[in-house]
Protein backbone atom coordinates (compact mmCIF):
# COMPACT_ATOMS: atom_id res chain seq x y z
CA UNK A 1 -29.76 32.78 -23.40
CA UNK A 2 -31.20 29.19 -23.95
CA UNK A 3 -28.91 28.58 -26.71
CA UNK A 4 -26.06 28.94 -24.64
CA UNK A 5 -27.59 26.80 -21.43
CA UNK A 6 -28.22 24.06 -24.06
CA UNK A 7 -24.68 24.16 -25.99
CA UNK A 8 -23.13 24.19 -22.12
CA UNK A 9 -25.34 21.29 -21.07
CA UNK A 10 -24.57 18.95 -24.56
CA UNK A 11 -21.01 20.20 -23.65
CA UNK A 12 -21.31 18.67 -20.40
CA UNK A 13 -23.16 15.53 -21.79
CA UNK A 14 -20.47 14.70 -24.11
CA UNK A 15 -17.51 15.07 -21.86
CA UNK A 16 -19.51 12.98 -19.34
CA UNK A 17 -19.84 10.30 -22.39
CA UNK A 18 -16.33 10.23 -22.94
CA UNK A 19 -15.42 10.04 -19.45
CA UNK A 20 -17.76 6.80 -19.15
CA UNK A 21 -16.54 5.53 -22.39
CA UNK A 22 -12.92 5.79 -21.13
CA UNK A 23 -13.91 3.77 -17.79
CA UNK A 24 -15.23 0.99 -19.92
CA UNK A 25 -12.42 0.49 -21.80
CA UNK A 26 -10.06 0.50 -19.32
CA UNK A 27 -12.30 -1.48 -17.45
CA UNK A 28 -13.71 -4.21 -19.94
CA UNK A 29 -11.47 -3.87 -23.24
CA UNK A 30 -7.83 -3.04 -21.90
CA UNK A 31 -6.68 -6.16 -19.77
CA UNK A 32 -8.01 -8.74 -21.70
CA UNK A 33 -6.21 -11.58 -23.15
CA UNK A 34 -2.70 -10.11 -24.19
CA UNK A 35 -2.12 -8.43 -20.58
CA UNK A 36 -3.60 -11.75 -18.55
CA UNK A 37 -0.68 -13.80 -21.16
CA UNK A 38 1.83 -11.40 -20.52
CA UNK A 39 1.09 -11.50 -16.63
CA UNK A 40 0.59 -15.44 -16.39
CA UNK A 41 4.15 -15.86 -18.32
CA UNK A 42 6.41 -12.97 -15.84
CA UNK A 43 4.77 -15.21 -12.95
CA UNK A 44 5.79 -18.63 -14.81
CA UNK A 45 9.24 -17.18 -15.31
CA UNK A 46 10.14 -15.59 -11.88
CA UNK A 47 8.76 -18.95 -10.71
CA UNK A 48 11.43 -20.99 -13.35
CA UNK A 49 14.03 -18.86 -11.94
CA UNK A 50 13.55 -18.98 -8.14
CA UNK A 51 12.97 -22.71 -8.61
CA UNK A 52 16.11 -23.78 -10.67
CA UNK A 53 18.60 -21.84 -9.35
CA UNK A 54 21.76 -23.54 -11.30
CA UNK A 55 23.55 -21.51 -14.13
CA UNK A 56 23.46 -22.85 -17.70
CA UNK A 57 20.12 -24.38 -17.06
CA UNK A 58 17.84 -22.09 -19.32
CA UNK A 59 16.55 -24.38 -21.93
CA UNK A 60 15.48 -26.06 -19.00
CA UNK A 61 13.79 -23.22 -17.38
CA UNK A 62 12.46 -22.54 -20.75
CA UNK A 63 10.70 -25.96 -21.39
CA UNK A 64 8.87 -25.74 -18.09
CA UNK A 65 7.71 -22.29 -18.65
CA UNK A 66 6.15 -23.56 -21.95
CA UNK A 67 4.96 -26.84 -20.23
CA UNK A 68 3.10 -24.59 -17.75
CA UNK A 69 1.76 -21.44 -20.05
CA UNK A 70 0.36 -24.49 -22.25
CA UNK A 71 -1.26 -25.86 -19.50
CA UNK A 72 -3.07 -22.87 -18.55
CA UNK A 73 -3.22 -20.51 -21.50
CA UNK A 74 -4.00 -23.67 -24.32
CA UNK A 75 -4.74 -20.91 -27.44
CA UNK A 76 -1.35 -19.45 -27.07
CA UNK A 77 0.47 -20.04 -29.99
CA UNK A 78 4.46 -20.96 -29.88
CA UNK A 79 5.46 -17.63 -31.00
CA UNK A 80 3.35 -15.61 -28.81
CA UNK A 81 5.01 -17.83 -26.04
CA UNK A 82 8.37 -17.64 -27.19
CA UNK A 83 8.14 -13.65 -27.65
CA UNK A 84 6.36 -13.57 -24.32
CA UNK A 85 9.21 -15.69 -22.30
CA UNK A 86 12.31 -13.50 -24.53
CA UNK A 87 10.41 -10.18 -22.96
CA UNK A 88 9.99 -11.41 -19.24
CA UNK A 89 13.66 -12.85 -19.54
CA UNK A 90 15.13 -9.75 -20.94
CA UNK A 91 12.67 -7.58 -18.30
CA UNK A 92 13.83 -9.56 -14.98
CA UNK A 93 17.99 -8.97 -16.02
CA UNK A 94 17.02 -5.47 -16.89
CA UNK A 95 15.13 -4.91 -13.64
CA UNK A 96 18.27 -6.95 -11.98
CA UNK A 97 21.40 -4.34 -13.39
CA UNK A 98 18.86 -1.48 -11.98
CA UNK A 99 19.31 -2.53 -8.61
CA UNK A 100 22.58 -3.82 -8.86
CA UNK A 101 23.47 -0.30 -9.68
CA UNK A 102 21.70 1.32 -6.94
């Protein structure tokens, strides 16, 4: 009968490790730098696009979205910008035809 009140209660101990382990991940490792980029450049971008409102200005929009991400994320690297810009770009008209269509 102990046997099986000590396998229940290491069962118990080891869920309730997991379950804490999951929490710190989410809470410490998950968000970090990649999600505060990728959250800094969508803001940078709605903010190009609400700003300059005239068509065929997107190399424009572009450059100031770089200018900006620069200033405050300064270890980004041009490609990780570039890819970063493409996806909130190509998210935003995405998110646009959704509602369009609705």
């Amino acid at each position: 009968m102990f046997g099986h009140v000590l396998e229940g209660l290491i069962i118990v101990t080891i869920v309730f490790a997991m379950y804490l382990a999951e929490r710190i991940y989410k809470r410490y490792i998950k968000g970090t730098r990649w999600e505060q980029m990728i959250d800094i450049v969508t803001a940078a971008v709605r903010a190009a696009e609400q700003t300059v409102t005239e068509s065929g200005k997107g190399a424009y929009k572009k450059e100031i979205v770089m200018k900006l991400c620069k200033d405050l994320i300064p270890d980004i690297t041009d490609k990780e910008l570039d890819v970063l810009i493409e996806s909130a770009v190509y998210n935003m008209k995405e998110a646009a035809k959704k509602i369009a269509v609705v």
